[in-house]
N, C-alpha and C. Protein backbone atom coordinates (compact mmCIF):
# COMPACT_ATOMS: atom_id res chain seq x y z
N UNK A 1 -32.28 159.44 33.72
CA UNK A 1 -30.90 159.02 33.64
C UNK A 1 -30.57 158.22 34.90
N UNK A 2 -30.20 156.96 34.46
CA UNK A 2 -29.74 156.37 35.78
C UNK A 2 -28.19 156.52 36.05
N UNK A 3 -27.72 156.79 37.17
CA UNK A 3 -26.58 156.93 37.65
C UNK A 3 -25.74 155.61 38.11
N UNK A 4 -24.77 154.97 37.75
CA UNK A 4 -24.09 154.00 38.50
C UNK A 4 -22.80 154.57 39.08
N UNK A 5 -22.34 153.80 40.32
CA UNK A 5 -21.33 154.47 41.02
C UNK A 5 -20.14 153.40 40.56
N UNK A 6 -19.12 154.29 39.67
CA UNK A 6 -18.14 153.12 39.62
C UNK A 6 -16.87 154.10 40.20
N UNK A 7 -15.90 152.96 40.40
CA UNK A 7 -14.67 153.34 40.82
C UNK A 7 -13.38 154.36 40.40
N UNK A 8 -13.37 154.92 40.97
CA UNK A 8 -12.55 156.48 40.29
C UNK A 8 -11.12 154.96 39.14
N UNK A 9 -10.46 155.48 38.44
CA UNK A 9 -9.95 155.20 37.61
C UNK A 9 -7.99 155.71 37.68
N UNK A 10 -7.92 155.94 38.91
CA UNK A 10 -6.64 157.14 38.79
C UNK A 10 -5.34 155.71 39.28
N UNK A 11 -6.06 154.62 39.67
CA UNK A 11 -4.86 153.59 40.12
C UNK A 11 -4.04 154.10 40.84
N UNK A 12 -4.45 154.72 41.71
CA UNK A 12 -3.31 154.91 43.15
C UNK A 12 -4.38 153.56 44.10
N UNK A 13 -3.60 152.98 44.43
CA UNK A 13 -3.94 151.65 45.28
C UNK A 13 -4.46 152.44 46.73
N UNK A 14 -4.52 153.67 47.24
CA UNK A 14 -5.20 153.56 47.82
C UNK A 14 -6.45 154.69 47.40
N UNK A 15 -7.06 154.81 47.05
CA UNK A 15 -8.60 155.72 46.36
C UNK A 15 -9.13 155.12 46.39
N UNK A 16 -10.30 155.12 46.71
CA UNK A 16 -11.98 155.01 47.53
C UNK A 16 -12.73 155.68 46.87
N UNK A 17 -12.54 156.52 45.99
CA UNK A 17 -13.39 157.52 45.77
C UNK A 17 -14.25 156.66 44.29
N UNK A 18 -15.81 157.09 44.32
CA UNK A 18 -16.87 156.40 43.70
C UNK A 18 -17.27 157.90 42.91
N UNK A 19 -17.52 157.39 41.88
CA UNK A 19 -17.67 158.49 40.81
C UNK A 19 -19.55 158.15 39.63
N UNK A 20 -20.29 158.82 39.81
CA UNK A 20 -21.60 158.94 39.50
C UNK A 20 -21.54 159.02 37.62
N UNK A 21 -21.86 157.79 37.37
CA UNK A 21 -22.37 158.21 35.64
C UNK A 21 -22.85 157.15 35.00
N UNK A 22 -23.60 157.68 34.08
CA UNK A 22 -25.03 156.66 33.37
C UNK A 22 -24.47 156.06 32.47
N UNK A 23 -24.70 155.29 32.23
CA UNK A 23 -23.94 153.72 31.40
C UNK A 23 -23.79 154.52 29.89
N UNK A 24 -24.01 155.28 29.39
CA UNK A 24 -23.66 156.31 28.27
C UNK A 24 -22.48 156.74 28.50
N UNK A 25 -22.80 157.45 29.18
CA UNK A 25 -21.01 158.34 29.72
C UNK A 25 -20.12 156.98 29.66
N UNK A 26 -20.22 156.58 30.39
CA UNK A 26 -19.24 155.01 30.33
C UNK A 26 -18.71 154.84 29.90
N UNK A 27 -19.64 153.95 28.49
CA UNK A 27 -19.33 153.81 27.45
C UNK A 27 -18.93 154.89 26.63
N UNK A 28 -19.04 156.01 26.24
CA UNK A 28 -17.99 156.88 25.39
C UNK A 28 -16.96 157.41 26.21
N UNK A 29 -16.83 157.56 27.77
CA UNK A 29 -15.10 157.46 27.93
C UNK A 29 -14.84 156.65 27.28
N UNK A 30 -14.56 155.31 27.83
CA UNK A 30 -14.13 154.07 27.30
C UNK A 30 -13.50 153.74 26.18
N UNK A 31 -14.93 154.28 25.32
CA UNK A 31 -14.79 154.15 23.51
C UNK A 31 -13.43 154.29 22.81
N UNK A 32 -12.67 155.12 23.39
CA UNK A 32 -11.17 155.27 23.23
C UNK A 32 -10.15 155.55 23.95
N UNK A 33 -10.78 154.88 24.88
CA UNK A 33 -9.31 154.38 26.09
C UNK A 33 -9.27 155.15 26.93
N UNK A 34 -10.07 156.35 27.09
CA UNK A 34 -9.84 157.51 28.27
C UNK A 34 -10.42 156.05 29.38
N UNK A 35 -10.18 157.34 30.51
CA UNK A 35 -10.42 157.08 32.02
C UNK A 35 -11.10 157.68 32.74
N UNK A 36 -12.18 157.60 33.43
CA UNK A 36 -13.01 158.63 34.41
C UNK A 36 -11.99 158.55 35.98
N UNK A 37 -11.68 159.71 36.12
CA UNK A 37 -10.79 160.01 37.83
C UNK A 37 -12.04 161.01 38.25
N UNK A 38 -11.43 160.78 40.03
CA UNK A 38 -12.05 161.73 40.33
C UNK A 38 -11.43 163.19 40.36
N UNK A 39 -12.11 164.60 40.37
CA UNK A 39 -11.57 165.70 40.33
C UNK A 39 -10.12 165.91 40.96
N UNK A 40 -9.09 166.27 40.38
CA UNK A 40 -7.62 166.25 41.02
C UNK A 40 -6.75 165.03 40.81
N UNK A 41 -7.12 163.52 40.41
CA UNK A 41 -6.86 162.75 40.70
C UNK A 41 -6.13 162.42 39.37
N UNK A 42 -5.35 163.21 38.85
CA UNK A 42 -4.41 163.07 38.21
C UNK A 42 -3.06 162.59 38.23
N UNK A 43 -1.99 162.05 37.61
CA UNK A 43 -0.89 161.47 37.96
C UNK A 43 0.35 162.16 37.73
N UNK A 44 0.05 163.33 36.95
CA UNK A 44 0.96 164.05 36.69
C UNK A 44 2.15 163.57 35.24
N UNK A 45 1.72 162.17 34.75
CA UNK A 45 2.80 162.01 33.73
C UNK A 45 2.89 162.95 33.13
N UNK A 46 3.69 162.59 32.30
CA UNK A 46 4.06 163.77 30.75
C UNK A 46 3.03 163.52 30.00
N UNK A 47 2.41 162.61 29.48
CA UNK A 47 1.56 161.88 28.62
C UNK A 47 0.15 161.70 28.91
N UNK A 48 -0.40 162.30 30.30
CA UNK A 48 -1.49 162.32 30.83
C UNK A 48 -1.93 163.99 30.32
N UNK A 49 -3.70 163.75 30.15
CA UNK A 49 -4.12 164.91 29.31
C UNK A 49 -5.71 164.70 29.85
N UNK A 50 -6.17 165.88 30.44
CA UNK A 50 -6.83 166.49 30.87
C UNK A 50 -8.05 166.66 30.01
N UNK A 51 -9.08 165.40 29.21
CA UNK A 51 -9.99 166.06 28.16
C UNK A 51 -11.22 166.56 28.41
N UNK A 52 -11.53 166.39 29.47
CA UNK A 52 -12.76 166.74 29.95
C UNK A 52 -13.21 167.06 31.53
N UNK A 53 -13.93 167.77 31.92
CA UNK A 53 -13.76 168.49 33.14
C UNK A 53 -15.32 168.23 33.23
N UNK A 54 -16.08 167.04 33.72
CA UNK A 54 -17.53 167.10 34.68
C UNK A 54 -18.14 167.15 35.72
N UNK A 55 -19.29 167.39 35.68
CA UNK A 55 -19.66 167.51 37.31
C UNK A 55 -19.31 166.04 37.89
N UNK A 56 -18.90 165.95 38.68
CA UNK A 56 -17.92 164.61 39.65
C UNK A 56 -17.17 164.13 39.24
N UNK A 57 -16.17 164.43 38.11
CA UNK A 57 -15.82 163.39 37.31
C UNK A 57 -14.51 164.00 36.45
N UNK A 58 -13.10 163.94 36.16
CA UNK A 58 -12.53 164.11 35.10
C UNK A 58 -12.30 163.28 34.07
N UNK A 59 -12.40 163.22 33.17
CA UNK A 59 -12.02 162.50 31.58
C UNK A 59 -10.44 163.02 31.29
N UNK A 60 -9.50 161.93 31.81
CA UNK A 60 -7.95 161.79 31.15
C UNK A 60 -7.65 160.40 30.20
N UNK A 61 -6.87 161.47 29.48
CA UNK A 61 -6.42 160.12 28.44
C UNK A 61 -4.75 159.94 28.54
N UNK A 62 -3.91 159.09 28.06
CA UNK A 62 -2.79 159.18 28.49
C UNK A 62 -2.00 157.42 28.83
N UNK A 63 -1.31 157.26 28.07
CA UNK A 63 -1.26 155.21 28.01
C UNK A 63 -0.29 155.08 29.18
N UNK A 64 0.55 156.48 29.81
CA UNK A 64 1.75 155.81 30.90
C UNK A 64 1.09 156.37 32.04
N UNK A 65 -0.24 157.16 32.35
CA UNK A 65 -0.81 157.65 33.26
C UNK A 65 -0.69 157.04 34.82
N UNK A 66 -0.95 155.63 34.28
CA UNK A 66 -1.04 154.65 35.20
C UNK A 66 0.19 153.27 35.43
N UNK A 67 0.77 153.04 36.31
CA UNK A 67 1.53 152.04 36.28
C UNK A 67 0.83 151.20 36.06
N UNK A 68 1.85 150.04 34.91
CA UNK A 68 0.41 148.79 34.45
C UNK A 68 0.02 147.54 35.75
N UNK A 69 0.95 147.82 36.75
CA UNK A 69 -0.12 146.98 37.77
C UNK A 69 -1.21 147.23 38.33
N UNK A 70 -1.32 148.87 38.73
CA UNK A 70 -2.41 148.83 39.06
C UNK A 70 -3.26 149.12 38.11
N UNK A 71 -3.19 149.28 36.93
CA UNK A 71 -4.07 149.70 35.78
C UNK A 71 -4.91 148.05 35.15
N UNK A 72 -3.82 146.98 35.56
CA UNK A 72 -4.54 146.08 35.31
C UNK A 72 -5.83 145.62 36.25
N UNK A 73 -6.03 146.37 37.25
CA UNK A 73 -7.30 145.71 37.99
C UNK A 73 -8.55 146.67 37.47
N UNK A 74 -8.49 147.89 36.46
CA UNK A 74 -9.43 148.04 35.40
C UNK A 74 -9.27 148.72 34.30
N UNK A 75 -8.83 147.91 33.25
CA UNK A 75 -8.45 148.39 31.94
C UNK A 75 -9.46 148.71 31.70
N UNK A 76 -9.87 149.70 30.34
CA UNK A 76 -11.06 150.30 29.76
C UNK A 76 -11.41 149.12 29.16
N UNK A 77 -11.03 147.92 29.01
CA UNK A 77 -11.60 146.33 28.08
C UNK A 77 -12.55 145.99 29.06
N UNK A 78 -12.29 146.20 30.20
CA UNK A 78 -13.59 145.19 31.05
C UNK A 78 -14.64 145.61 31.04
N UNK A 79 -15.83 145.07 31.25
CA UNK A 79 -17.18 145.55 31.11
C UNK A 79 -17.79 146.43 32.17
N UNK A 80 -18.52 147.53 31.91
CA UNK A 80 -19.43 148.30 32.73
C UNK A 80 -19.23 147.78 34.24
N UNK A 81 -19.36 148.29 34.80
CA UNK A 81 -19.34 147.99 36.24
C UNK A 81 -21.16 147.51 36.69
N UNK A 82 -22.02 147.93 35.97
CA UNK A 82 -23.63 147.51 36.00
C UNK A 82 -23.67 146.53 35.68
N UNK A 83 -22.94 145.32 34.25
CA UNK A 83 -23.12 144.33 33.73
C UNK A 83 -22.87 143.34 34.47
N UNK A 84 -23.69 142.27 34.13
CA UNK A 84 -23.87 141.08 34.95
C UNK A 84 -22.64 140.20 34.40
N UNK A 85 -21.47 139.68 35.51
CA UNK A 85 -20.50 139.14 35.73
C UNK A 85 -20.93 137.46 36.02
């Protein structure tokens, strides 16, 4: 299993935090709009939901989770963070 390090997903403009998972995982967060955060890195909306709990990693789903400015610098539409740009 190869591991890529992509960027926690929680859109607080300032997080740093790099989150470990194989282009599988990725792609089925993704698949329906969830988000990989890192552990804690929740936003607290009303509408934010907690689906999965991994080693380095939470799976939230939730469309107001994120304010859409900073959500626009990575919607679940853009490609893998491995794929050639």
């Amino acid at each position: 299993m190869t591991l890529t390090l992509s960027a926690c997903e929680c859109g607080r403009a300032d997080c740093t935090e790099r989150l470990g998972l194989d282009p599988g995982e990725w792609q089925a967060i993704h698949a329906d709009g969830s988000r990989a955060v890192a552990p804690g890195h929740t936003s607290g909306a009303a509408d934010e939901v907690v689906v999965a709990r991994r080693s380095g990693y939470w799976v939230v789903q939730g469309a107001d989770a994120v304010e859409e400015a900073s959500w626009q610098s990575f919607p679940a539409s853009d490609p893998p963070p491995w794929a050639a740009v």
